[in-house]
Protein backbone atom coordinates (compact mmCIF):
# COMPACT_ATOMS: atom_id res chain seq x y z
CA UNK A 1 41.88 51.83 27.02
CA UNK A 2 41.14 55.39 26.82
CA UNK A 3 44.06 56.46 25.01
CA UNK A 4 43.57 55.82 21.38
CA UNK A 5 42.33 58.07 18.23
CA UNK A 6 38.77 58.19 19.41
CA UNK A 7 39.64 59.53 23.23
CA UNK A 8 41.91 61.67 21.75
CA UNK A 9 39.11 63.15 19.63
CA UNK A 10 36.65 62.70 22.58
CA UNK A 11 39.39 65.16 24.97
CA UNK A 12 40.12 67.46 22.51
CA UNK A 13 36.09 68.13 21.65
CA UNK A 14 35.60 68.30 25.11
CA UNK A 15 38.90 70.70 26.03
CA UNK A 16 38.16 72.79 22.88
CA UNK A 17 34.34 73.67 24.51
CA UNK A 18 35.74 74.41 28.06
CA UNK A 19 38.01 76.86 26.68
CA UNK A 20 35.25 78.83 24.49
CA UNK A 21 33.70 78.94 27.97
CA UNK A 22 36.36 79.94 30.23
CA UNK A 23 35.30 76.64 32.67
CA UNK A 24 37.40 74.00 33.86
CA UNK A 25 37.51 70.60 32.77
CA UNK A 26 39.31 67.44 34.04
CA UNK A 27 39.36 64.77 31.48
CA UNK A 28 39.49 60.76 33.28
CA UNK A 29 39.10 57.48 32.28
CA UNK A 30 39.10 54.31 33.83
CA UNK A 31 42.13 52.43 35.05
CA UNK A 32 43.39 49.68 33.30
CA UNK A 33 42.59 47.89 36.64
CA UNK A 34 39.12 47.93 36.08
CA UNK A 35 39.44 44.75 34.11
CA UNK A 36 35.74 44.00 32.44
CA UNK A 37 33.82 45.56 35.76
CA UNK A 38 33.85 49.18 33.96
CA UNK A 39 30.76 49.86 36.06
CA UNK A 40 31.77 49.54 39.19
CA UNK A 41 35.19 51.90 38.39
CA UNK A 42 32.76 54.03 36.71
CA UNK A 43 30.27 54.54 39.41
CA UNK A 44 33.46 55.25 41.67
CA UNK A 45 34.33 58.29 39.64
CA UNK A 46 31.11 59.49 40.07
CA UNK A 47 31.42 59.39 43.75
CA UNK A 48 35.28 61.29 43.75
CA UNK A 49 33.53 63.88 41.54
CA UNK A 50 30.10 64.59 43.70
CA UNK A 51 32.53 64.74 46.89
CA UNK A 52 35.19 67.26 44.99
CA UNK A 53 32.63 69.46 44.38
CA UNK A 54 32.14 69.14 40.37
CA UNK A 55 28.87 70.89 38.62
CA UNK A 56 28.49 68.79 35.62
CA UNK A 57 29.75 65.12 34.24
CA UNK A 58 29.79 64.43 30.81
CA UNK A 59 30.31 61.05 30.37
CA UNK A 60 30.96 57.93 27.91
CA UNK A 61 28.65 55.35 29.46
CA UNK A 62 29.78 51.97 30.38
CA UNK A 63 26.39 49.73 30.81
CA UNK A 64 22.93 51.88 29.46
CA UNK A 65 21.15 49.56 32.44
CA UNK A 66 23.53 49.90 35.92
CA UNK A 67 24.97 53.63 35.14
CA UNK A 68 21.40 54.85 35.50
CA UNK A 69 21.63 54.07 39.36
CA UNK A 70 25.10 56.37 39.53
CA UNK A 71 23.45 59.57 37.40
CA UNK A 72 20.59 59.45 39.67
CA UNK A 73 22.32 59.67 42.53
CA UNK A 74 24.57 63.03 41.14
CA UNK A 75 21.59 64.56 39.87
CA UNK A 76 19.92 64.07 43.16
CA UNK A 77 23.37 66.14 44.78
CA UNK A 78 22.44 68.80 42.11
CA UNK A 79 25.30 67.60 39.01
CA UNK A 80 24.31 68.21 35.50
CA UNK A 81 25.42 64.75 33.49
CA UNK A 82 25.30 64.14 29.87
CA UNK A 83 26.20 61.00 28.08
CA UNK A 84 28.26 60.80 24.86
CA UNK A 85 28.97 57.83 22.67
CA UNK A 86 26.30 55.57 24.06
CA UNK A 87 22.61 56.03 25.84
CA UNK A 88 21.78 55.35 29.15
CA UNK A 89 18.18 54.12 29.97
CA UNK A 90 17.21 57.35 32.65
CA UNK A 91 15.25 60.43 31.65
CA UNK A 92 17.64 62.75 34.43
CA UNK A 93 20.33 63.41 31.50
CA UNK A 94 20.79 66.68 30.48
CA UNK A 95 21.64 65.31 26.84
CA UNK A 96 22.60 62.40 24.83
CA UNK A 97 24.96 63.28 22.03
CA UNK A 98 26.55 60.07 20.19
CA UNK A 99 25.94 57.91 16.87
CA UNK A 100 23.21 56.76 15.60
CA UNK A 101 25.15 53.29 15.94
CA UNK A 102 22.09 50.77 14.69
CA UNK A 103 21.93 52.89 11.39
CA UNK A 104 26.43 52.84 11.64
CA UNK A 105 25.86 49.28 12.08
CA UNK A 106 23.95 48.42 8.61
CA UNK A 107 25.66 50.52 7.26
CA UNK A 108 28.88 48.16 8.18
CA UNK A 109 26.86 44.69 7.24
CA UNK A 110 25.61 47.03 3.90
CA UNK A 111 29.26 47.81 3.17
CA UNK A 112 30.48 44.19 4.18
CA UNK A 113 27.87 42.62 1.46
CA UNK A 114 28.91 44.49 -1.01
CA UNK A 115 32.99 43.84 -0.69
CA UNK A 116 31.72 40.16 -0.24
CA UNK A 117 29.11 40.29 -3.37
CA UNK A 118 26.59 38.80 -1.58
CA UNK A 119 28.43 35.44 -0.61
CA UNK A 120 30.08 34.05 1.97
CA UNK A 121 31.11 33.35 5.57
CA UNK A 122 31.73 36.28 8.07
CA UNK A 123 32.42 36.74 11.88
CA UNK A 124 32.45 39.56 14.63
CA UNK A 125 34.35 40.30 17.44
CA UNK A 126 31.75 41.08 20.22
CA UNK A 127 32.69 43.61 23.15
CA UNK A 128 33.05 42.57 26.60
CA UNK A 129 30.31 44.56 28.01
CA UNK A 130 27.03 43.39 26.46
CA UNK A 131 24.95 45.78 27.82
CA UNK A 132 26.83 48.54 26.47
CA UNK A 133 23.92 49.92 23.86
CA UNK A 134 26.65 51.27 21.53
CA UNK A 135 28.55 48.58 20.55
CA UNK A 136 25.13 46.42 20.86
CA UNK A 137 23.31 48.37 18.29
CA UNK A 138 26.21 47.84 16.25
CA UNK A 139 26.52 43.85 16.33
CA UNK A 140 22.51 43.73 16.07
CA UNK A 141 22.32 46.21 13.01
CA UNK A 142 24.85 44.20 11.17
CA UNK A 143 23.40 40.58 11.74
CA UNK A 144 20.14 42.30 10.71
CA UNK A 145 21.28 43.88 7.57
CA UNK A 146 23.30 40.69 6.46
CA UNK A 147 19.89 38.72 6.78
CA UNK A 148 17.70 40.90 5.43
CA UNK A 149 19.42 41.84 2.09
CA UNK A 150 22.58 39.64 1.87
CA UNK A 151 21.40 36.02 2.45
CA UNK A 152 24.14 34.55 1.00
CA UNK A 153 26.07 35.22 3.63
CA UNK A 154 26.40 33.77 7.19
CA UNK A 155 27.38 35.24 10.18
CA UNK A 156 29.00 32.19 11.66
CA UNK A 157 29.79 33.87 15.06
CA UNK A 158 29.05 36.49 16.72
CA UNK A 159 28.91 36.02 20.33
CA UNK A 160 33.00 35.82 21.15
CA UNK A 161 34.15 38.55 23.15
CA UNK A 162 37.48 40.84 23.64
CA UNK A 163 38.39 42.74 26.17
CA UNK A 164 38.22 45.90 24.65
CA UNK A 165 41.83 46.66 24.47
CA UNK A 166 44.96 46.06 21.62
CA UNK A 167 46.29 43.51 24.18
CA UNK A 168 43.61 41.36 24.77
CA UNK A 169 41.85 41.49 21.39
CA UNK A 170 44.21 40.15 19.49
CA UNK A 171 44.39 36.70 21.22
CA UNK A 172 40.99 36.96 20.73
CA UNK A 173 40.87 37.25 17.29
CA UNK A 174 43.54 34.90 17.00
CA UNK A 175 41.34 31.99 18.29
CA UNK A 176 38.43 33.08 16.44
CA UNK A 177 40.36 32.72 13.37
CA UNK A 178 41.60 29.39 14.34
CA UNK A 179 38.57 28.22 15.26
CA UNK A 180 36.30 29.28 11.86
CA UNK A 181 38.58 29.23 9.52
CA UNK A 182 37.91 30.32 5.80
CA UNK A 183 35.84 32.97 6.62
CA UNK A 184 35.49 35.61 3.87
CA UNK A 185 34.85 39.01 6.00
CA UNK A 186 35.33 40.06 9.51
CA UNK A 187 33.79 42.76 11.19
CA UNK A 188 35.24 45.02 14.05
CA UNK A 189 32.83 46.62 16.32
CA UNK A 190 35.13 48.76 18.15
CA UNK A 191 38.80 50.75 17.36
CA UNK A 192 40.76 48.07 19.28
CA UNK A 193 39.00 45.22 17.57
CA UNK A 194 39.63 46.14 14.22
CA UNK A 195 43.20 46.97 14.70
CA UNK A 196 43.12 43.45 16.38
CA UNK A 197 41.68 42.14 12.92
CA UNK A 198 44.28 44.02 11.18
CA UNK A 199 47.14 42.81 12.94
CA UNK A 200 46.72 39.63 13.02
CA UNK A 201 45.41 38.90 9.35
CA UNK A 202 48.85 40.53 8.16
CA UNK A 203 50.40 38.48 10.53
CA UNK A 204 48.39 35.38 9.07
CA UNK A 205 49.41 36.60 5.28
CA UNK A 206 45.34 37.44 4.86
CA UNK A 207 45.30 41.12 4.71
CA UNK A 208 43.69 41.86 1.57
CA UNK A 209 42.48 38.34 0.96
CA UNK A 210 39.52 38.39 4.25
CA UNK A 211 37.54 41.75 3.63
CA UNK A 212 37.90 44.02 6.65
CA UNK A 213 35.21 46.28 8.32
CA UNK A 214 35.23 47.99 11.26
CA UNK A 215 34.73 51.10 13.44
CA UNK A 216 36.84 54.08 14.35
CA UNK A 217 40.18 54.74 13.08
CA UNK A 218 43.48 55.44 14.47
CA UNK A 219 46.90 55.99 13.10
CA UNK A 220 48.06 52.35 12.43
CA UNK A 221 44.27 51.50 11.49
CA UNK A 222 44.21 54.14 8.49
CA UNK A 223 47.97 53.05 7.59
CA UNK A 224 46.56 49.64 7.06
CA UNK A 225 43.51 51.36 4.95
CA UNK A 226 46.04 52.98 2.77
CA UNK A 227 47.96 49.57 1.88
CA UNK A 228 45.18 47.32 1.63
CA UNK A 229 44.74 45.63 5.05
CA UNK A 230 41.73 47.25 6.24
CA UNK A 231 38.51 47.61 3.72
CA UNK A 232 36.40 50.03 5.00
CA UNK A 233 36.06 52.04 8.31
CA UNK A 234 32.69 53.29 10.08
CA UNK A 235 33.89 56.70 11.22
CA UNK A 236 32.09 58.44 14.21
CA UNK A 237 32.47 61.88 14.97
CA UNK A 238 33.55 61.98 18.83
CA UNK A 239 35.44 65.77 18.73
CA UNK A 240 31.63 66.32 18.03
CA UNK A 241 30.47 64.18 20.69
CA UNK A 242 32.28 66.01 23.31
CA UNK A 243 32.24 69.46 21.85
CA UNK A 244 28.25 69.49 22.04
CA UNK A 245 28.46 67.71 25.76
CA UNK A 246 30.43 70.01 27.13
CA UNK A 247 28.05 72.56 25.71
CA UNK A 248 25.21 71.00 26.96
CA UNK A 249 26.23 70.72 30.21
CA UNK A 250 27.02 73.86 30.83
CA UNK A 251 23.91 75.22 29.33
CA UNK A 252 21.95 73.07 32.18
CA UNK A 253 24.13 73.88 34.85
CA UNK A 254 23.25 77.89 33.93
CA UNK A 255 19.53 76.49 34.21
CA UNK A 256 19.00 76.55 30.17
CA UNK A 257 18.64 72.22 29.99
CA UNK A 258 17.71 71.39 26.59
CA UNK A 259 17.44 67.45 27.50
CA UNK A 260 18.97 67.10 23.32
CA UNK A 261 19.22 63.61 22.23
CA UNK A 262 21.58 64.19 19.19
CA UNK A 263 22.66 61.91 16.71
CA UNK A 264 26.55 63.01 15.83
CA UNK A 265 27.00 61.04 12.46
CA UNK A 266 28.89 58.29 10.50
CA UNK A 267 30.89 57.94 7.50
CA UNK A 268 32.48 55.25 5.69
CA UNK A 269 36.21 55.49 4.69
CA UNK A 270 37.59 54.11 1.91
CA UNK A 271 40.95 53.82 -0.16
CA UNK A 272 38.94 56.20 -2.33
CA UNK A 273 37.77 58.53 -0.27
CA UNK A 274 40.50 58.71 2.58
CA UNK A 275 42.28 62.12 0.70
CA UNK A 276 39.26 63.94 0.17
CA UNK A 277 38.77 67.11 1.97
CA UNK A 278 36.01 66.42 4.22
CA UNK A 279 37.62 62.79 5.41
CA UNK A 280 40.62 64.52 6.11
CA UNK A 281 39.34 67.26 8.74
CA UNK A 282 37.56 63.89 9.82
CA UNK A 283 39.94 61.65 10.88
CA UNK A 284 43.36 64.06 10.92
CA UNK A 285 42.07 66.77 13.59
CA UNK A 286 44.73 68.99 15.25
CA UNK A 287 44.97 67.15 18.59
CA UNK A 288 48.48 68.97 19.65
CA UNK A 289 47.10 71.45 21.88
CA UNK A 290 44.36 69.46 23.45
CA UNK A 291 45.36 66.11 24.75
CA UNK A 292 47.28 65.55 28.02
């Protein structure tokens, strides 16, 4: 599922960098084959890349826990690696550059008390990977903000899982639906989840009716913004994400390592907003020339 509005960002960051720098970059993601084991397909790429002679990974990390074990080994064989979009628990990275995604995730349960004013039933869609920190912070922040300054509203699940693509969310949201119906709000944690939402509460005749939060937006996703389906969006910044990774490795593999942990940025997209300037260069980037 690397092909959506955030990897498109995520390349063209990263391509944009390598060519200020005159380096070459190969851009990879994982095969749809890799079902819900990302680790193991991710740890494989690792391997190709130490054995084709690469200098420096930057790389969106699929576990924080079991990917330590693969950027020890590369560092060990003398690779620079930095992470983007997501921590992983070793001090051997040459950077971290991604959201803040526990503040991103109040910030979602903040915006999803006030559509609600203060009352009623909600639900998540959990990612398949639950030790990916990201989208972690993100369901934790959200349960936390909803009980700490919105307790008149219940999370009444939040432990059903995707699969972290368009395909198999939706049946996933479908059955959650089913299964707690009457729910006020729903809350996406990822792009593919809340287009999942989207999709299948205009199929349902809800759009509008069940308030709609959710990260990252796409083409279809801000379409569904414009006309009422979708609420409010948690925007990340991942042109930025890559841009500075790319950066940063570099800068370590010339022997200037700056170990950065950098927090990239959120903002929340509205109906009201979605025109202005600054949302705009946000979420409408020139991809053209950078994505292959």
């Amino acid at each position: 599922g690397f092909h959506n509005g955030f990897w498109d960002a995520l390349q063209a960051g990263g391509r944009k960098a390598a060519a200020e720098l005159g380096i070459s970059l190969e851009f990879r993601g994982l095969p749809p084959t890799a079902g819900n084991d990302r680790v193991a397909a991710q740890s494989a790429l690792f391997d190709e890349f130490a054995s084709r002679g690469f200098q420096g990974i930057v790389f969106a990390p699929s576990d924080r826990i079991r990917m330590a074990t693969p950027v020890r080994k590369a560092v060990i064989k003398g690779i620079k690696v930095v992470a983007v979009d997501s921590p992983v628990e070793t001090p051997l990275l040459s950077g971290i550059f991604a959201t803040n995604n526990y503040e991103g995730g109040r910030i979602a349960g903040r915006t999803m008390g006030r559509l609600l004013a203060g009352r009623g039933d909600v639900l998540l869609l959990a990612h398949p990977t639950r030790d990916n920190q990201a989208t972690r912070d993100r369901e934790l922040a959200f349960a936390d903000e909803l009980k700490s300054n919105f307790p008149g509203i219940r999370l009444v699940s939040a432990d059903r899982t995707g699969g972290a693509t368009l395909e198999t969310d939706i049946p996933a949201v479908r059955k959650l639906l089913d299964d707690f119906p009457g729910v006020k709000g729903v809350y996406g944690i990822s792009g593919t989840g809340l287009e999942a939402f989207m999709v299948v509460l205009e199929e349902r005749k809800l759009a509008g009716k069940v308030a709609l939060v959710g990260w990252d937006s796409g083409p279809a996703v801000l379409e569904g913004l414009r006309r009422g389906s979708v609420s409010a969006i948690i925007q990340q910044n991942p042109e930025r994400m890559a841009y500075e990774g790319v950066m940063a490795v570099y800068r370590a593999i010339q022997g200037k390592d700056r170990r950065e942990m950098v927090d990239t940025g959120v903002a929340v997209i509205t109906r009201d907003n979605l025109d202005s300037p600054e949302i705009r260069k946000l979420i409408r980037p020139d991809y053209r020339d950078w994505v292959r």
